[in-house]
N, C-alpha and C. Protein backbone atom coordinates (compact mmCIF):
# COMPACT_ATOMS: atom_id res chain seq x y z
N UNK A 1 -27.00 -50.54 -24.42
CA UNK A 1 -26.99 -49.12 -24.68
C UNK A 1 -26.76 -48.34 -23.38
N UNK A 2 -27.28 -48.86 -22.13
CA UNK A 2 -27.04 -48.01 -21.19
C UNK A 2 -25.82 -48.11 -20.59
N UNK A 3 -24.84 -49.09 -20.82
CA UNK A 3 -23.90 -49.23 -20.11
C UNK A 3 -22.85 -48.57 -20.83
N UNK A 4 -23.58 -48.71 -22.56
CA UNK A 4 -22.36 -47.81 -23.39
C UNK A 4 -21.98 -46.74 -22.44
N UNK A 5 -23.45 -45.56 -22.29
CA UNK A 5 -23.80 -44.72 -21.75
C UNK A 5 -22.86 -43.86 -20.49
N UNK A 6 -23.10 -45.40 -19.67
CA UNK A 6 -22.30 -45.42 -18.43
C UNK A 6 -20.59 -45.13 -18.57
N UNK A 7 -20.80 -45.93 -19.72
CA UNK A 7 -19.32 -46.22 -19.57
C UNK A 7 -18.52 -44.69 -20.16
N UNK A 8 -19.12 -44.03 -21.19
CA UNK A 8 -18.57 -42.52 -21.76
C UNK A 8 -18.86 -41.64 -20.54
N UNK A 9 -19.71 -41.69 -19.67
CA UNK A 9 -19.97 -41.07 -18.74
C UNK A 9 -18.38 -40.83 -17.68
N UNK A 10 -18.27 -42.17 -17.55
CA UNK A 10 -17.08 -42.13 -16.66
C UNK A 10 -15.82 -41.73 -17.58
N UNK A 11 -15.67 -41.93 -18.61
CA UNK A 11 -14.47 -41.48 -19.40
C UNK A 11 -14.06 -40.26 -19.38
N UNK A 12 -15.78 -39.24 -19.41
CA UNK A 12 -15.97 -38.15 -19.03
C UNK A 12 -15.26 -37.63 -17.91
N UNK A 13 -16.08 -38.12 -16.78
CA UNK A 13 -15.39 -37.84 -15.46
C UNK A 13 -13.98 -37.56 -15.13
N UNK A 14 -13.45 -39.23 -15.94
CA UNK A 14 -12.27 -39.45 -15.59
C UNK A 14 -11.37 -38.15 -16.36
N UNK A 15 -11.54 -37.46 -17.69
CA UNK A 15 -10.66 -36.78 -18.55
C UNK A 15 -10.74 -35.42 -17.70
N UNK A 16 -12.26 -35.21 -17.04
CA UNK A 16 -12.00 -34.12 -15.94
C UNK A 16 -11.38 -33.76 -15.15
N UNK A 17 -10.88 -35.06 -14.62
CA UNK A 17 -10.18 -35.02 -13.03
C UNK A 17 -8.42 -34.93 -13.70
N UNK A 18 -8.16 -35.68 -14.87
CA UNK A 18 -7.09 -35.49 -14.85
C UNK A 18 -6.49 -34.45 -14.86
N UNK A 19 -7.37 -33.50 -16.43
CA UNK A 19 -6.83 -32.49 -16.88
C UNK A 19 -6.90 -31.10 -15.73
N UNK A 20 -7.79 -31.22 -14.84
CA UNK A 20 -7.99 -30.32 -13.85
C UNK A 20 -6.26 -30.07 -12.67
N UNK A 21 -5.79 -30.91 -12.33
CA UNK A 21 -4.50 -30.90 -11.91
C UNK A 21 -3.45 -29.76 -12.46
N UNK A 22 -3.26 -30.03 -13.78
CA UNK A 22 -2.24 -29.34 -14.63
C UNK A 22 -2.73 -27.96 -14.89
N UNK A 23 -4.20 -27.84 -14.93
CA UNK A 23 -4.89 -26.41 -15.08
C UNK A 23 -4.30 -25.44 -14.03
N UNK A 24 -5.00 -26.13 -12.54
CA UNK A 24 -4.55 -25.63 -10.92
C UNK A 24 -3.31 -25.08 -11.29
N UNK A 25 -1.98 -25.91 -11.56
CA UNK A 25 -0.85 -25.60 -11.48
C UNK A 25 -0.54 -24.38 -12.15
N UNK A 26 -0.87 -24.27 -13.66
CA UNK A 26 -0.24 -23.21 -14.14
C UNK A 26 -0.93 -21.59 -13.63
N UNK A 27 -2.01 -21.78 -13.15
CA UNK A 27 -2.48 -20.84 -12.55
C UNK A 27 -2.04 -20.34 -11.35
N UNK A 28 -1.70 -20.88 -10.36
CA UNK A 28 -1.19 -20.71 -9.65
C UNK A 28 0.63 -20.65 -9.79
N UNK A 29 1.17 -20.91 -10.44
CA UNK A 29 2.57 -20.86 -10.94
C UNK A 29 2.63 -18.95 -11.38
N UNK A 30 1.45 -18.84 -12.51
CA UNK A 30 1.35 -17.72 -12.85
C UNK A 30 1.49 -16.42 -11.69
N UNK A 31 0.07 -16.99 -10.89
CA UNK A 31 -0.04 -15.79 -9.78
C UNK A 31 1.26 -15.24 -9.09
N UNK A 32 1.97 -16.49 -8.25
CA UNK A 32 3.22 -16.04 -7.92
C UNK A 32 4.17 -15.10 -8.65
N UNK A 33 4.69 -15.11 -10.01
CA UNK A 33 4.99 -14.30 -10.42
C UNK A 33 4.68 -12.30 -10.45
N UNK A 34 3.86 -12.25 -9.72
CA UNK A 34 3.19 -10.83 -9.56
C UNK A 34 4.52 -9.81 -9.08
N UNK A 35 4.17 -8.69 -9.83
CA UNK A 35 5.13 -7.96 -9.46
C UNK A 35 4.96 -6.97 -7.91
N UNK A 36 3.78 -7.22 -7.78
CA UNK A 36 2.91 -6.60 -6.59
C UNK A 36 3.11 -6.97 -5.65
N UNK A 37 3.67 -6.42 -4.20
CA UNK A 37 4.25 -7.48 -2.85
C UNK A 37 2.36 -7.98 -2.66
N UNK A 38 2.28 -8.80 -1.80
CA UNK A 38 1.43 -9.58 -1.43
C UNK A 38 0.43 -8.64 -0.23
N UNK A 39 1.38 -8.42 0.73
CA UNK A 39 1.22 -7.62 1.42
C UNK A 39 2.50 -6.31 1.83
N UNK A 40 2.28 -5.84 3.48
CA UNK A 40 3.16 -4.72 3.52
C UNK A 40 3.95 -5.14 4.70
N UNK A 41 5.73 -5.16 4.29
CA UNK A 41 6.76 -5.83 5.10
C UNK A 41 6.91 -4.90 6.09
N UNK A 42 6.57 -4.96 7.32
CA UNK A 42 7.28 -3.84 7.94
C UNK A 42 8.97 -4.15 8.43
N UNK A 43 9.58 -5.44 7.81
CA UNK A 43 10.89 -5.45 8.14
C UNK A 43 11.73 -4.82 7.17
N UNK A 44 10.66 -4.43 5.85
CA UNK A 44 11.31 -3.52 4.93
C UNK A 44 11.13 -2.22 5.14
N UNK A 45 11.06 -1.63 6.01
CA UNK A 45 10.92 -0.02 6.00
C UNK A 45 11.45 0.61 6.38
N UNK A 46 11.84 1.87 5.54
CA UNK A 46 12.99 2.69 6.07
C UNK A 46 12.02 3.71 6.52
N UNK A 47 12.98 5.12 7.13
CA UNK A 47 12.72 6.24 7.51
C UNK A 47 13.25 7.12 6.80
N UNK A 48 12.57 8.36 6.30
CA UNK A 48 13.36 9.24 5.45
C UNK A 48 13.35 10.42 5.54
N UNK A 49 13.80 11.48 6.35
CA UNK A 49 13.93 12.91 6.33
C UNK A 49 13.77 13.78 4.61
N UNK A 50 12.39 14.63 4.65
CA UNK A 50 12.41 15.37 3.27
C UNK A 50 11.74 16.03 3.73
N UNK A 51 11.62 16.99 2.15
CA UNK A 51 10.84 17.93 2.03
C UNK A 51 9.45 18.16 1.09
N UNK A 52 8.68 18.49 1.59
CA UNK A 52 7.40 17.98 0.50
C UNK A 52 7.44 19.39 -0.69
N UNK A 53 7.78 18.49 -1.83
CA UNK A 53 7.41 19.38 -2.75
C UNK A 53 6.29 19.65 -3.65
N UNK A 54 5.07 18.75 -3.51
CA UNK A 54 3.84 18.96 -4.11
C UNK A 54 2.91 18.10 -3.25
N UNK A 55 1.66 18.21 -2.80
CA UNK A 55 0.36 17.25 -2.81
C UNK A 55 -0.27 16.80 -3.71
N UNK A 56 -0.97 15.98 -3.37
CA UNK A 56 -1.96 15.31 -3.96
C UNK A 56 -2.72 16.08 -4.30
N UNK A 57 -3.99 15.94 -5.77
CA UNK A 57 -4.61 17.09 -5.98
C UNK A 57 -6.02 16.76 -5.13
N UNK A 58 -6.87 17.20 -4.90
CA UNK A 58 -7.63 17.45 -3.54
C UNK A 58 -9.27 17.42 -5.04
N UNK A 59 -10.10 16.34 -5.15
CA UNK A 59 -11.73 16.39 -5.87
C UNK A 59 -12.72 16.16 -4.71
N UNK A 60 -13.96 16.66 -5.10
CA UNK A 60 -15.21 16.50 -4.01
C UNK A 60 -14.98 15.69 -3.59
N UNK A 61 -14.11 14.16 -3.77
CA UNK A 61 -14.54 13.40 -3.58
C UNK A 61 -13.34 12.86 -2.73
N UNK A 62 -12.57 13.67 -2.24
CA UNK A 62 -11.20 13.25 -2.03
C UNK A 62 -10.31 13.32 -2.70
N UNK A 63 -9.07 12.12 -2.53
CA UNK A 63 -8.20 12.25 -3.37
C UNK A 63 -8.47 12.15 -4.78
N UNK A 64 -7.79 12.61 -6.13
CA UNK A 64 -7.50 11.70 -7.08
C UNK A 64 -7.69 10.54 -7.24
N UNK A 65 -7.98 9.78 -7.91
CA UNK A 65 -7.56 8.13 -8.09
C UNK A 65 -6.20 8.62 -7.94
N UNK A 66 -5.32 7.07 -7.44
CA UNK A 66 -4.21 6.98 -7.50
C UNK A 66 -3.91 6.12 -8.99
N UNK A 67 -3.57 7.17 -9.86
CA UNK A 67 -3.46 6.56 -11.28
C UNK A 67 -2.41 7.15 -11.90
N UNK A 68 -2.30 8.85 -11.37
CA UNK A 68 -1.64 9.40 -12.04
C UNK A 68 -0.47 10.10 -11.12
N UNK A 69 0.62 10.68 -11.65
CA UNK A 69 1.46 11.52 -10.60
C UNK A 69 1.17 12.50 -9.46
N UNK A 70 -0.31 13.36 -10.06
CA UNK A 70 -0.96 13.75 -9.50
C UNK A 70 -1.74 13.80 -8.24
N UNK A 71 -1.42 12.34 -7.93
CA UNK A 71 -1.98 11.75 -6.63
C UNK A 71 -1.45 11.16 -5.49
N UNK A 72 -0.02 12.03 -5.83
CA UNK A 72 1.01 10.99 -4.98
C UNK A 72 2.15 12.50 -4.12
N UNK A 73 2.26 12.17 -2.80
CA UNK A 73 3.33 13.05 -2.20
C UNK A 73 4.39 13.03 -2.96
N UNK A 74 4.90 14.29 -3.59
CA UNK A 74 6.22 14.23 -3.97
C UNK A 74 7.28 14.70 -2.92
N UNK A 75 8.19 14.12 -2.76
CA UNK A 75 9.56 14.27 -1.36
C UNK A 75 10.40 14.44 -2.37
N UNK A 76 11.55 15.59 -1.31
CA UNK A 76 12.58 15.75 -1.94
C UNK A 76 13.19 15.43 -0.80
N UNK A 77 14.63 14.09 -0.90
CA UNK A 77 15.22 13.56 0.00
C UNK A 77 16.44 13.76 -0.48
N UNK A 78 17.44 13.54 0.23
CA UNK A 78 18.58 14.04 0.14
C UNK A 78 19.28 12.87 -1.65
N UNK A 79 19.08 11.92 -1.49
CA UNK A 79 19.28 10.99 -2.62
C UNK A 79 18.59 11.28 -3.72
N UNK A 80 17.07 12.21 -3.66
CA UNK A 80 16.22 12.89 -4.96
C UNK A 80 14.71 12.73 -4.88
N UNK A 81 14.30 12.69 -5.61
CA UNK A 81 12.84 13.06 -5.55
C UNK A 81 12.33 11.50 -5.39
N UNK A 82 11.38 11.49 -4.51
CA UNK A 82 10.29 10.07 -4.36
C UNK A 82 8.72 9.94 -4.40
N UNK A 83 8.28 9.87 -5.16
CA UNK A 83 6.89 9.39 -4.77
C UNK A 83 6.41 9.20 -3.67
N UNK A 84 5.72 9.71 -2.65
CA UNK A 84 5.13 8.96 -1.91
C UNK A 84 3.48 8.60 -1.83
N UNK A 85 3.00 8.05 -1.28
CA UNK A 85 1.60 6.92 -1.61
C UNK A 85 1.13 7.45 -0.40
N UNK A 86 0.03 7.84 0.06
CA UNK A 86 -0.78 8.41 1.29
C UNK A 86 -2.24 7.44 0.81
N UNK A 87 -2.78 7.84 1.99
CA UNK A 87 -4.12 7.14 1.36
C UNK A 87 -5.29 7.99 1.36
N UNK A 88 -6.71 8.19 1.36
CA UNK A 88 -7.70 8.83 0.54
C UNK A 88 -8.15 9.61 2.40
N UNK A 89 -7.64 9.25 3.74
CA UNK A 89 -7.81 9.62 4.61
C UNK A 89 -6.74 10.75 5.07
N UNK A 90 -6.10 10.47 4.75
CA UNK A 90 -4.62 11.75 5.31
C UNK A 90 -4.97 12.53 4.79
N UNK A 91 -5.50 13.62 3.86
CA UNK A 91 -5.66 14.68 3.73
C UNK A 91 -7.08 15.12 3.43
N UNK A 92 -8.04 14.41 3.74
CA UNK A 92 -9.12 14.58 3.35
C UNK A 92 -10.21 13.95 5.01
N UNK A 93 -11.13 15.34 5.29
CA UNK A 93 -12.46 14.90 5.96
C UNK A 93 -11.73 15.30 7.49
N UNK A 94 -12.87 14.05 8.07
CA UNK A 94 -12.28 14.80 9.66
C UNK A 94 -11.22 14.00 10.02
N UNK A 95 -10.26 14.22 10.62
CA UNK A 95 -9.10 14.42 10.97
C UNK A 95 -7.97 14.38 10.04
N UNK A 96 -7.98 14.88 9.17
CA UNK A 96 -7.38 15.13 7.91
C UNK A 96 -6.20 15.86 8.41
N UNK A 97 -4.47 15.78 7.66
CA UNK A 97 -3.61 16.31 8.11
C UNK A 97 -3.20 17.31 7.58
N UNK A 98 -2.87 18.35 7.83
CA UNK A 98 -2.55 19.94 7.43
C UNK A 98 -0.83 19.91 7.34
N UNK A 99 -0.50 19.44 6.36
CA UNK A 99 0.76 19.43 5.23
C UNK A 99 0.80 20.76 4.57
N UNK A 100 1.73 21.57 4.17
CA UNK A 100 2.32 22.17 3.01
C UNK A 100 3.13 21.98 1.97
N UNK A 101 3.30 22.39 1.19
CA UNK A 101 4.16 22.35 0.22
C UNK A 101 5.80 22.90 0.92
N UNK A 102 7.24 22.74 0.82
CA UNK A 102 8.26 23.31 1.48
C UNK A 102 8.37 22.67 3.29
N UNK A 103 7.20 22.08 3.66
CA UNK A 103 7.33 21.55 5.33
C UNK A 103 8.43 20.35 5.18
N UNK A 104 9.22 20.33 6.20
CA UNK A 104 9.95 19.04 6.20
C UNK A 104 9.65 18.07 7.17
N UNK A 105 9.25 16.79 6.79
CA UNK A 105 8.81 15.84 7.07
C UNK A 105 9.75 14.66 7.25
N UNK A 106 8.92 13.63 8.18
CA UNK A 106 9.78 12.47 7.97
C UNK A 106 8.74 11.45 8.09
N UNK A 107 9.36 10.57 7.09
CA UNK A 107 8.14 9.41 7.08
C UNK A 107 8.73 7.93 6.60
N UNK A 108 7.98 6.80 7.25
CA UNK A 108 8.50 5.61 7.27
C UNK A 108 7.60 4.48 6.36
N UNK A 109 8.24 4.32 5.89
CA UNK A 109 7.06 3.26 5.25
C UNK A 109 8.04 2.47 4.12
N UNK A 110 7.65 1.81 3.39
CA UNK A 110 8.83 0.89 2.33
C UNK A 110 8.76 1.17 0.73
N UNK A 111 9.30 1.11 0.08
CA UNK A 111 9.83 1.11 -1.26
C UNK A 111 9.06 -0.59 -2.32
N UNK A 112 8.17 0.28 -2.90
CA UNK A 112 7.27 -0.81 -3.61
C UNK A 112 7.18 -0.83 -4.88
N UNK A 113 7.05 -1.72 -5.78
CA UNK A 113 6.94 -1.64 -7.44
C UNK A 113 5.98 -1.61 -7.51
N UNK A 114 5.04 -1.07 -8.48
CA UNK A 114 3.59 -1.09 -8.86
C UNK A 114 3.42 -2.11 -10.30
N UNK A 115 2.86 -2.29 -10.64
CA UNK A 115 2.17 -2.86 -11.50
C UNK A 115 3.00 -2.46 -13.08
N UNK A 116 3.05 -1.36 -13.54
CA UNK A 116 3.72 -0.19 -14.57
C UNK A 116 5.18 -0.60 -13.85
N UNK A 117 5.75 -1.31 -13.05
CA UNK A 117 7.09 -0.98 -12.76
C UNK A 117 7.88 0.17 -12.47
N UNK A 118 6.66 0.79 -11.54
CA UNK A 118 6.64 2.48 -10.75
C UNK A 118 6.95 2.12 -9.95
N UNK A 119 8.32 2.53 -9.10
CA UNK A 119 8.73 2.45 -7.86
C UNK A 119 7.77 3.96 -7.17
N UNK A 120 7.33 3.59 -5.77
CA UNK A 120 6.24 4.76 -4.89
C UNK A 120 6.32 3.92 -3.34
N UNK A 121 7.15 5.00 -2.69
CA UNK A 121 7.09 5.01 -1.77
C UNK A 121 5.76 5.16 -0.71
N UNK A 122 5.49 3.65 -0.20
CA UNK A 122 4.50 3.52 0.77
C UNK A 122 4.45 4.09 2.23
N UNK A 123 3.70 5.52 2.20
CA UNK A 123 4.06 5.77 3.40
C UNK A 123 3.21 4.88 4.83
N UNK A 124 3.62 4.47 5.46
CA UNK A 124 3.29 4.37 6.68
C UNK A 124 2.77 5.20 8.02
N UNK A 125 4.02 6.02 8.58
CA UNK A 125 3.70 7.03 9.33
C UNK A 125 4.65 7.46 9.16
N UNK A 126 3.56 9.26 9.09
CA UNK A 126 4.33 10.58 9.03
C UNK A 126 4.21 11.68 10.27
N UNK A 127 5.92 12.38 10.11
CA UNK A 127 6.03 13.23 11.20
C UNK A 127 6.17 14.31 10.87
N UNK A 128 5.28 14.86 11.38
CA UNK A 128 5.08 16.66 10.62
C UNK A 128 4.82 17.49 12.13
N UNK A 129 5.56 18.63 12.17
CA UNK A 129 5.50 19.49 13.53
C UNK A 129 5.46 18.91 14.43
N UNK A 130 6.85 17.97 14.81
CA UNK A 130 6.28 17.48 16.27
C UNK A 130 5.57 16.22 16.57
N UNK A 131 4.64 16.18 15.52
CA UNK A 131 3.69 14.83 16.03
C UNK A 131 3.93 14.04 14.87
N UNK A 132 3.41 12.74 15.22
CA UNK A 132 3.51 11.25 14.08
C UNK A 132 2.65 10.93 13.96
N UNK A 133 2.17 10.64 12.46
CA UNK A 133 0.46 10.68 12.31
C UNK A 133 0.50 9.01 12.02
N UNK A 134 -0.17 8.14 12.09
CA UNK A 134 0.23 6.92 11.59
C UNK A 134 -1.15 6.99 10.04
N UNK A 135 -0.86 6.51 9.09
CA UNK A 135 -1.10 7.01 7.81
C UNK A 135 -1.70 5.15 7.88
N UNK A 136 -1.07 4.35 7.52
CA UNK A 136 -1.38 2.92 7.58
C UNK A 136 -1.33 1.98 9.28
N UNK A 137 -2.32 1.16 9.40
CA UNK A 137 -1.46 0.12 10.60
C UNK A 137 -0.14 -0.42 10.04
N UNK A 138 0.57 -1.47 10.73
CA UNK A 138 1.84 -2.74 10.67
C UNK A 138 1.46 -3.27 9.23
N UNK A 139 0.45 -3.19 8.99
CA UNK A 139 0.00 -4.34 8.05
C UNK A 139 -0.45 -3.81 6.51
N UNK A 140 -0.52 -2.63 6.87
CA UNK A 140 -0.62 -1.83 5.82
C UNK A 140 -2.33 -1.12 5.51
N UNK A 141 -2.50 -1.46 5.66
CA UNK A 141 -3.91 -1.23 5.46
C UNK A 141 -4.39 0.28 6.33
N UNK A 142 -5.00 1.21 5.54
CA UNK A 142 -5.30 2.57 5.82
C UNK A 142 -5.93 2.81 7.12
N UNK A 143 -5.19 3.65 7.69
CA UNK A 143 -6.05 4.01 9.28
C UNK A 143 -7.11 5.25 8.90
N UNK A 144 -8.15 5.01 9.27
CA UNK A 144 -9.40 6.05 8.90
C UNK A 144 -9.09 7.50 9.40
N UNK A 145 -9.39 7.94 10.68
CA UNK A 145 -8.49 9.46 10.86
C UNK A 145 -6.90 9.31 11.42
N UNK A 146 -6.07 9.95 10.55
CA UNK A 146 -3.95 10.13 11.05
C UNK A 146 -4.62 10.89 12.18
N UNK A 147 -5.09 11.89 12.12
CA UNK A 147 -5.11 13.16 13.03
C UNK A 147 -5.25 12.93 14.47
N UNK A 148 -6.21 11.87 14.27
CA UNK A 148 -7.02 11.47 15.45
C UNK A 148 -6.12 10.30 16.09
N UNK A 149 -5.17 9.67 15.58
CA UNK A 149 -4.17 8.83 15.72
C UNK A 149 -2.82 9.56 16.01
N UNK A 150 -2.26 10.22 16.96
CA UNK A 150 -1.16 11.04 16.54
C UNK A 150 -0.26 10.78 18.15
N UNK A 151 0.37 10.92 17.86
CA UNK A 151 1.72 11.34 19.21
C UNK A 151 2.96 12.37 18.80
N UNK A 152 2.72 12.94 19.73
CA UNK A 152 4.03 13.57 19.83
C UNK A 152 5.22 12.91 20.20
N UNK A 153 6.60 13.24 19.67
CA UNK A 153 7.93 12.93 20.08
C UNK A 153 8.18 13.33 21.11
N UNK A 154 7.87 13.47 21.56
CA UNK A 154 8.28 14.17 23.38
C UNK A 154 7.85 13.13 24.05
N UNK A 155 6.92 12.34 23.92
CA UNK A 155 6.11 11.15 24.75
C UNK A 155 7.49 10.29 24.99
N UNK A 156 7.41 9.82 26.72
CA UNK A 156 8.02 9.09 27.26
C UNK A 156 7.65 7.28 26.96
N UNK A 157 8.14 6.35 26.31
CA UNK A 157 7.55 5.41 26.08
C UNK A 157 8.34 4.07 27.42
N UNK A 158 8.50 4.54 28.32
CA UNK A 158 9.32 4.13 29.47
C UNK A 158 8.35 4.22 30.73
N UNK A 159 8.47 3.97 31.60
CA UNK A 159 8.29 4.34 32.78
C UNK A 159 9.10 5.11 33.58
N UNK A 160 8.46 5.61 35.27
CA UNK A 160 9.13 6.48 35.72
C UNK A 160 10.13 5.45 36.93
N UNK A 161 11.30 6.24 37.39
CA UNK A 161 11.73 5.53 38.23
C UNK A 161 11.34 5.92 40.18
């Protein structure tokens, strides 16, 4: 009796280990398919001269969720209107950036599908009056104050002779 025991025991085991292989795979087969980049290319990013035609709407709490149109820079670029994607720091708290509606801007960042198959322009860094606020690092990920992060275009990035 105990070896019966033994012996379903391992049959057990064994039907575990097999079927576990083919599980891994399709799961991971699946993930890849995501329509979502992984991360943020900076060899994909353009630069784009516009004009801002709406903000983000502004709650106690900051931005909007980013859920709705409502929460997203609208640009008007010479090719048409774009989405753009800011994050919950660019216009909100301390060093928050002072945008208008009609200012013309330029901003770099890449062209992304969302989830819904919403193309929204990821901004990176934006240039408003003069200075370049950086909005994300290289890598994408949100820089806490633009404001406090900024350069002007006039800056010499050279040395002197």
């Amino acid at each position: 009796m105990k070896r019966i025991l033994q012996g379903l025991g391992f049959v057990t085991l064994l039907a575990l280990v097999v079927n576990a292989g083919p599980a891994h795979a399709q799961t991971t087969a699946a993930a890849r398919t995501s329509t979502i980049p992984l991360r943020y290319d900076v060899s994909k990013e353009v630069t784009l001269n516009a004009t801002v035609q709406s903000l983000p709407a502004k709650s106690s709490r900051g931005l909007t969720p980013v859920s709705g149109p409502e929460s997203e820079l609208v640009l008007q670029t010479t090719s048409g209107m774009l989405q753009g994607r800011l994050t919950s720091f660019a216009l909100n708290g301390k060093g928050a950036l002072s945008i208008t509606p009609g200012e013309h801007v330029q901003v770099t960042g890449e062209m992304t599908t969302m989830k819904n198959n919403k193309q929204v322009f990821v901004i990176r860094t934006i240039q408003v009056g003069g200075h370049t606020y950086a909005i994300r690092n290289e890598r994408g990920f949100p820089v806490e104050h633009p404001a406090l992060n900024t350069s002007t275009t006039t800056e010499s990035k050279g040395g002197q002779l």
